[in-house]
PDB file of N, CA and C in Angstrom:
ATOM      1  N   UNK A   1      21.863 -14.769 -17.559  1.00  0.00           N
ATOM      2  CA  UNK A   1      22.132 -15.473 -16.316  1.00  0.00           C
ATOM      3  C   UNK A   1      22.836 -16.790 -16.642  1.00  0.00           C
ATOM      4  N   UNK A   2      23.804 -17.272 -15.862  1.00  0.00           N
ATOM      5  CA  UNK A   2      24.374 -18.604 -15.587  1.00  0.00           C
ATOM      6  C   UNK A   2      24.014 -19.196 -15.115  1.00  0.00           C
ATOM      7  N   UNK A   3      23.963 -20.631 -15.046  1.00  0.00           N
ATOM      8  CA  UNK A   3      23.641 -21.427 -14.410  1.00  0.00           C
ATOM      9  C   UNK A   3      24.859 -22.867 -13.866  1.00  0.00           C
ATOM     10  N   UNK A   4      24.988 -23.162 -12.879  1.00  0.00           N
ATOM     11  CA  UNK A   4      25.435 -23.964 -12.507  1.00  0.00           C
ATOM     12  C   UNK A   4      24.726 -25.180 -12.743  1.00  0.00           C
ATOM     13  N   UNK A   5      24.920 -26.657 -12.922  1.00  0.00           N
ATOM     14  CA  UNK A   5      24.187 -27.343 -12.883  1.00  0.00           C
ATOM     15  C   UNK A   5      24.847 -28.414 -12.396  1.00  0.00           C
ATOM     16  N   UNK A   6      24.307 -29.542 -10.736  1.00  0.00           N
ATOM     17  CA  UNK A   6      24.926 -30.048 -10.541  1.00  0.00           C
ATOM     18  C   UNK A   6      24.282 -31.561 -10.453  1.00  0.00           C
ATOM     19  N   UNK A   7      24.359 -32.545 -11.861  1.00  0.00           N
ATOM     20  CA  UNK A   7      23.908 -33.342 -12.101  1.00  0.00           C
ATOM     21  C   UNK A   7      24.215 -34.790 -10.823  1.00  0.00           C
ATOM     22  N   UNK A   8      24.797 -34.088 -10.044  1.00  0.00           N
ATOM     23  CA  UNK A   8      24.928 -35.542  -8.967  1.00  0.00           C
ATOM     24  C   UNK A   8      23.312 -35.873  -7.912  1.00  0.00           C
ATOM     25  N   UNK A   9      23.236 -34.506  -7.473  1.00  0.00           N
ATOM     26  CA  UNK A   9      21.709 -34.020  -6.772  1.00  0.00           C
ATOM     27  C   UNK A   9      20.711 -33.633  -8.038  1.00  0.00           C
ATOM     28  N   UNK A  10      20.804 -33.427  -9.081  1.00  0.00           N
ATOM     29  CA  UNK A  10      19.772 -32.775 -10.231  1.00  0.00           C
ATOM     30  C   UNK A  10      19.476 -31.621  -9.255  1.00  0.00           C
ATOM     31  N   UNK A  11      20.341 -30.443  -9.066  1.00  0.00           N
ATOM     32  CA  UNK A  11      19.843 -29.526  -8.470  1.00  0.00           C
ATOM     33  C   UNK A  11      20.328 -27.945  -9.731  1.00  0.00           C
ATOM     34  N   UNK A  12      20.025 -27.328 -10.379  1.00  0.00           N
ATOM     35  CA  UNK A  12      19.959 -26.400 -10.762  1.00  0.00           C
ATOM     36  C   UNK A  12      20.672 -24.762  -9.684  1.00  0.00           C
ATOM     37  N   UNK A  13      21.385 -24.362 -10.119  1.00  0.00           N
ATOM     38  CA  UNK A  13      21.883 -22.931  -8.999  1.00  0.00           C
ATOM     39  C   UNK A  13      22.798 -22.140 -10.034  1.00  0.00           C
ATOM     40  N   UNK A  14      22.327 -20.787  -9.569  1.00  0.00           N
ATOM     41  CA  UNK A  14      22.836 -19.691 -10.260  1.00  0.00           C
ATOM     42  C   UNK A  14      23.934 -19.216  -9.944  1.00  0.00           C
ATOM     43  N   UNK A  15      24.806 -18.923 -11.276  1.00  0.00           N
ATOM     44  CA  UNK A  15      26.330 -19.078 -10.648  1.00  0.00           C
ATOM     45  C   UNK A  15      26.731 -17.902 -10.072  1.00  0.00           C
ATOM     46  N   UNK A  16      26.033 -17.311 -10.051  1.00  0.00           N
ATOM     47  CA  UNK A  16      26.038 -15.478  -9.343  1.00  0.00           C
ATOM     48  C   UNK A  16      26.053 -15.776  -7.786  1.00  0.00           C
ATOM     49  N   UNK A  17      25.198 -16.608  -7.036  1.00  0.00           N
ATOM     50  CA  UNK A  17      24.808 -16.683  -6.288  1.00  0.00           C
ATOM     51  C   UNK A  17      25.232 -18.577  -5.703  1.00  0.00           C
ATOM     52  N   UNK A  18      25.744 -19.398  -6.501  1.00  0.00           N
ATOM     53  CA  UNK A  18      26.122 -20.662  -5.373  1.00  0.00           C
ATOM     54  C   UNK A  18      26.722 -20.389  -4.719  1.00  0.00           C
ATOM     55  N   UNK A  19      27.117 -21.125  -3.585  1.00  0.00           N
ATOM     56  CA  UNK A  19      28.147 -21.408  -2.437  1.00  0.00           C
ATOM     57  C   UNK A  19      28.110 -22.272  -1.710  1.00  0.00           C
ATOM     58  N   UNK A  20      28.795 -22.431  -0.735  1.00  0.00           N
ATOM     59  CA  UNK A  20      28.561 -23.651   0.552  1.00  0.00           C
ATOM     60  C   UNK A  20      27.212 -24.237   0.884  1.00  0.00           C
ATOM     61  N   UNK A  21      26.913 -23.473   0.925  1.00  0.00           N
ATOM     62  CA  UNK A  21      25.277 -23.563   1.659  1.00  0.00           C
ATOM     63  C   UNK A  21      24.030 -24.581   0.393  1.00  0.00           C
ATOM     64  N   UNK A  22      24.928 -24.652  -1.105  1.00  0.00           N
ATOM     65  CA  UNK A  22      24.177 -25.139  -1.668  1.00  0.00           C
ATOM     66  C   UNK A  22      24.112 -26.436  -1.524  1.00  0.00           C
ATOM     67  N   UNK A  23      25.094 -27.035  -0.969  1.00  0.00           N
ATOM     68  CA  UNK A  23      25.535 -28.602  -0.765  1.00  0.00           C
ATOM     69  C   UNK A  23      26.260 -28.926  -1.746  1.00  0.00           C
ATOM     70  N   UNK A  24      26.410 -28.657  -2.680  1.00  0.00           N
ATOM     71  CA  UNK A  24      27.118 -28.922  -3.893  1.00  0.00           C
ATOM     72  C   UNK A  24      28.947 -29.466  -3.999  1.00  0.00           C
ATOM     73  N   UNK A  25      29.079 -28.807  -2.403  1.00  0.00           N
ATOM     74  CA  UNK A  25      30.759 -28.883  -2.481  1.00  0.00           C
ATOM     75  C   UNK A  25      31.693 -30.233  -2.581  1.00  0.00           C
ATOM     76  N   UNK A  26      30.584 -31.800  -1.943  1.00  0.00           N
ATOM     77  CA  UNK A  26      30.760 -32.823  -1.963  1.00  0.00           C
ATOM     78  C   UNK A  26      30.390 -33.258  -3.846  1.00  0.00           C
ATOM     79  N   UNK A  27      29.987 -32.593  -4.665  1.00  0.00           N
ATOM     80  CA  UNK A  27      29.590 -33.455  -6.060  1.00  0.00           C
ATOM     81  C   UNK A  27      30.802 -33.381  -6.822  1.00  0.00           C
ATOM     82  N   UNK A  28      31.671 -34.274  -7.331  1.00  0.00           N
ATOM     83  CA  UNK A  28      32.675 -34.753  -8.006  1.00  0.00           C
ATOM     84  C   UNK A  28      32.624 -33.613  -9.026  1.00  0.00           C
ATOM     85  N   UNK A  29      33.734 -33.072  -9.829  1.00  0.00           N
ATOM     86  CA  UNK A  29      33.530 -31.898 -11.066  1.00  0.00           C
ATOM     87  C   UNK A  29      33.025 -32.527 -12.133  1.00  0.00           C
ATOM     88  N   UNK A  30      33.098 -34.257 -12.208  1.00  0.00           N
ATOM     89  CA  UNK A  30      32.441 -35.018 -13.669  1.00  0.00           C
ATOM     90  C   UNK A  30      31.126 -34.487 -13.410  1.00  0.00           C
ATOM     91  N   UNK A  31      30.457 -34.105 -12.560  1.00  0.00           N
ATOM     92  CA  UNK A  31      29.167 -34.240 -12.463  1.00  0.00           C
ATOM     93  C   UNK A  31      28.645 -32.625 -12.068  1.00  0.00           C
ATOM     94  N   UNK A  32      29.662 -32.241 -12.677  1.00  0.00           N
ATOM     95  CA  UNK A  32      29.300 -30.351 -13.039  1.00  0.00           C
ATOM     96  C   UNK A  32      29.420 -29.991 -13.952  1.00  0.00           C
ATOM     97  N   UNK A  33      28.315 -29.139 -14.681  1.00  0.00           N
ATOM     98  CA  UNK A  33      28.057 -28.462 -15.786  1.00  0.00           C
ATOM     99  C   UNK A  33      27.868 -26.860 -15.292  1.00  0.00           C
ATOM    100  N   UNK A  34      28.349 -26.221 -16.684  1.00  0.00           N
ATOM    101  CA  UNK A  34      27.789 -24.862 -16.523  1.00  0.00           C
ATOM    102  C   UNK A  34      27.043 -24.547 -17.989  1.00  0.00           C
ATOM    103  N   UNK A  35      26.278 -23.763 -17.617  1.00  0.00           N
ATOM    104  CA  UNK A  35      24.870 -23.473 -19.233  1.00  0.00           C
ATOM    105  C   UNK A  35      24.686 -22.239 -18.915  1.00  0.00           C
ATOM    106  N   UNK A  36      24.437 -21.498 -20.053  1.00  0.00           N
ATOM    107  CA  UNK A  36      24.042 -20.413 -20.232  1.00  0.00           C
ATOM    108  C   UNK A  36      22.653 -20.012 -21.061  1.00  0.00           C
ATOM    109  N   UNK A  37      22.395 -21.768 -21.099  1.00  0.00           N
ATOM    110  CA  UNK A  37      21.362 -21.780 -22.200  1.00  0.00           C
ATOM    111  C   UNK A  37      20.015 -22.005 -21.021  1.00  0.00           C
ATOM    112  N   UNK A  38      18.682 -20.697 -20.970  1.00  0.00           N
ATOM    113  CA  UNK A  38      17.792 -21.263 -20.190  1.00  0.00           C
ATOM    114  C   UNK A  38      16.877 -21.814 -20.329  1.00  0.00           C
ATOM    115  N   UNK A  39      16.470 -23.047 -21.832  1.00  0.00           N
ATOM    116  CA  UNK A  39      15.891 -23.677 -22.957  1.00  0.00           C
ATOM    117  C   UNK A  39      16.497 -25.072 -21.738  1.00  0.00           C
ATOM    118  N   UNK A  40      17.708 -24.910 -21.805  1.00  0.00           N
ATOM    119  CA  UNK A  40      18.506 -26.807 -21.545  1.00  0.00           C
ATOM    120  C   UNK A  40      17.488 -26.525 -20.230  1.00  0.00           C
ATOM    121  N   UNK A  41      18.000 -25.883 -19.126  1.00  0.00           N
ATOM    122  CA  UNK A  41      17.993 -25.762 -17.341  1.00  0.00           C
ATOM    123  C   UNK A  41      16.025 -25.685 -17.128  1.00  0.00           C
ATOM    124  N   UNK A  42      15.382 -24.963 -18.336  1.00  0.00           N
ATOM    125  CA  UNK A  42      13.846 -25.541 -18.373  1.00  0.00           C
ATOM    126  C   UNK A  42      13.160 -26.836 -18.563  1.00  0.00           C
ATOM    127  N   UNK A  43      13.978 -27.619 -19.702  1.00  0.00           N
ATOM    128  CA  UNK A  43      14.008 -29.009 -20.158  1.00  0.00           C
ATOM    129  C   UNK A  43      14.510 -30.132 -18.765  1.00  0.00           C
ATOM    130  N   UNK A  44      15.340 -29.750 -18.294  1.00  0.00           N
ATOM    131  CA  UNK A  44      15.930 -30.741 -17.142  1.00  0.00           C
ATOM    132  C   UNK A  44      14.758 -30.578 -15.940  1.00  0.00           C
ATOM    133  N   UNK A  45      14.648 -29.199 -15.806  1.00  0.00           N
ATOM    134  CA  UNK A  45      13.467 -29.372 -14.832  1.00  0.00           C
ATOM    135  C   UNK A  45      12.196 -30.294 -15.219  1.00  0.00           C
ATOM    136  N   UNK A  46      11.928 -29.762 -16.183  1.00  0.00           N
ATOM    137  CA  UNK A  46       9.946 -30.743 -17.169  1.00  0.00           C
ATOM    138  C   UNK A  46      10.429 -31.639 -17.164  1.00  0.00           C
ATOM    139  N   UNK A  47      11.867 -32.234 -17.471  1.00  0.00           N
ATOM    140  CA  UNK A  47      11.745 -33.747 -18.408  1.00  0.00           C
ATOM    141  C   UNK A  47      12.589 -34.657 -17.298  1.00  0.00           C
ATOM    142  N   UNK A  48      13.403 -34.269 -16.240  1.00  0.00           N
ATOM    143  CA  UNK A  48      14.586 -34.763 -15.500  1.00  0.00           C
ATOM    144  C   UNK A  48      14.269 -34.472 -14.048  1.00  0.00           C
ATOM    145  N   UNK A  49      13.694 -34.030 -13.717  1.00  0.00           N
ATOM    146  CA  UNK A  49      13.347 -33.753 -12.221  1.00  0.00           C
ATOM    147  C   UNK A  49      13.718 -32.860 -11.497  1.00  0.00           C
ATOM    148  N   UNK A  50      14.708 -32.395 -12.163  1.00  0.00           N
ATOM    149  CA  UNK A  50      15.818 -31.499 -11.644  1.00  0.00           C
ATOM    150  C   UNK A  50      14.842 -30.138 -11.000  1.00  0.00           C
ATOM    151  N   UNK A  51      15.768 -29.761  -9.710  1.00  0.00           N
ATOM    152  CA  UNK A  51      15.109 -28.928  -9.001  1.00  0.00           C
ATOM    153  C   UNK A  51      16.209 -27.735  -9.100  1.00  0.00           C
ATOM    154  N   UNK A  52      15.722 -26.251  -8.741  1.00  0.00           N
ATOM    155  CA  UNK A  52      16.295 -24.870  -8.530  1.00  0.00           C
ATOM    156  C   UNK A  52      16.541 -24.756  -7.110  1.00  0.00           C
ATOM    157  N   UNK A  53      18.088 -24.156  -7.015  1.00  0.00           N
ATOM    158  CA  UNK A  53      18.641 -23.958  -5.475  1.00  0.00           C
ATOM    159  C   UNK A  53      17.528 -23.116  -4.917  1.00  0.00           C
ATOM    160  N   UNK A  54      17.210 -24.004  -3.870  1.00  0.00           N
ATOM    161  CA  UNK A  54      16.521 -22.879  -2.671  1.00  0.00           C
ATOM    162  C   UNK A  54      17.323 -21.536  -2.493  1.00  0.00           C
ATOM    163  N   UNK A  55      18.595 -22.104  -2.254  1.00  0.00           N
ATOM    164  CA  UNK A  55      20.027 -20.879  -1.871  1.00  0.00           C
ATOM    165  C   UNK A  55      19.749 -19.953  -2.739  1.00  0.00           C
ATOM    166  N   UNK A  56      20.109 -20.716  -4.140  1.00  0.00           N
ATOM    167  CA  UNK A  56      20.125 -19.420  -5.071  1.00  0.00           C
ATOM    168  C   UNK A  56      19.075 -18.374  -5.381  1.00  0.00           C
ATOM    169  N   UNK A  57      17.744 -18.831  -4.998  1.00  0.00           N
ATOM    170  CA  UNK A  57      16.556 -18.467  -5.670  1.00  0.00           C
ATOM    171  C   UNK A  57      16.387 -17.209  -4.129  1.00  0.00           C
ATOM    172  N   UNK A  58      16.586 -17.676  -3.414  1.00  0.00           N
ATOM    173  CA  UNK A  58      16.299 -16.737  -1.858  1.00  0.00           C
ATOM    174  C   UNK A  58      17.329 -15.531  -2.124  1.00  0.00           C
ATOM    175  N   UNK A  59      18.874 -16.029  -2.730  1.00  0.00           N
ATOM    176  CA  UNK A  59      19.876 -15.121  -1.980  1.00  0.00           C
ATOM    177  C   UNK A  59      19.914 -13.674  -2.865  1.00  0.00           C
ATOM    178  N   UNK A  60      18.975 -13.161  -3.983  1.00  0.00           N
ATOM    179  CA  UNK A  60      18.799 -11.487  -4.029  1.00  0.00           C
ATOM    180  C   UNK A  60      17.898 -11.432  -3.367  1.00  0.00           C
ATOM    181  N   UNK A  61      17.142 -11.835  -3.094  1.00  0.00           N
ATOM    182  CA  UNK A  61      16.195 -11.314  -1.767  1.00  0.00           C
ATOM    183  C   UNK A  61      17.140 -10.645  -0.774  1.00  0.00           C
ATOM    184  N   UNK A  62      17.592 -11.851  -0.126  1.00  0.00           N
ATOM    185  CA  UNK A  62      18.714 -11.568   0.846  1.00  0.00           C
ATOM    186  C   UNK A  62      19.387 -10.534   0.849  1.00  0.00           C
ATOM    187  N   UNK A  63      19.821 -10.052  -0.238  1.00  0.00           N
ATOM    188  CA  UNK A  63      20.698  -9.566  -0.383  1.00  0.00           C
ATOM    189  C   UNK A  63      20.445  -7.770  -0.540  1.00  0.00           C
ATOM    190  N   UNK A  64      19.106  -8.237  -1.064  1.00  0.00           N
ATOM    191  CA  UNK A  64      18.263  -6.740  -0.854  1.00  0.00           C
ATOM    192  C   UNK A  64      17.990  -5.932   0.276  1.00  0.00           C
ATOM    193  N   UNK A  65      17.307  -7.064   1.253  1.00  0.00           N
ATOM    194  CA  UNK A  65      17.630  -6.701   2.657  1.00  0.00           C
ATOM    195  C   UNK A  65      18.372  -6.322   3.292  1.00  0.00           C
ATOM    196  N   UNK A  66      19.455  -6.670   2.970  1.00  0.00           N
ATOM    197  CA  UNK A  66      20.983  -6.249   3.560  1.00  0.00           C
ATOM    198  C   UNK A  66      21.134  -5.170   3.045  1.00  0.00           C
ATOM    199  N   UNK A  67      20.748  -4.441   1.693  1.00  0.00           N
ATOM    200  CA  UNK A  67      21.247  -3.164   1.829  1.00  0.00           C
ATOM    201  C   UNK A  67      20.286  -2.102   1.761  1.00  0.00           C
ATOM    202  N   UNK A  68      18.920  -2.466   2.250  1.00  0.00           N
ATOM    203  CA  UNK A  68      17.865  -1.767   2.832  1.00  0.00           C
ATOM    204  C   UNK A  68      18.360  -1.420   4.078  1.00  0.00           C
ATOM    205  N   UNK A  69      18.917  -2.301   5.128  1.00  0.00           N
ATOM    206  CA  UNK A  69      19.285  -2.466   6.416  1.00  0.00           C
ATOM    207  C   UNK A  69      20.140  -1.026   7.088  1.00  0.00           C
TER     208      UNK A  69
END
């Protein structure tokens, strides 16, 4: 898995799954990272505050539904 990481909000989102809805579209690109490492994106959460997209974390759910539907 990828990870987006958008150090302006300390918000964490999976790059499979960001978009609009993450808020992210206003954070400058200095203040975007991408990791593949899920050691760093565990560390930022324990040690940095950093939080996981609601968006991202909901949208295979979502997405499951939709093709249950």
């Amino acid at each position: 898995m990828k990870y987006f990481i958008d150090h302006k909000i300390k918000r964490i989102h999976s790059q499979q799954f960001a978009g609009d809805s993450c808020g992210f579209v206003s954070t400058p690109i200095a203040y975007r990272e991408f990791t593949n490492c899920p050691a760093y994106v565990k560390r930022l959460i324990e040690e940095e505050n950093y939080s996981k997209c609601s968006n991202c974390v909901s949208a295979p759910t979502k997405l499951h539904k939709k093709s249950i539907s």
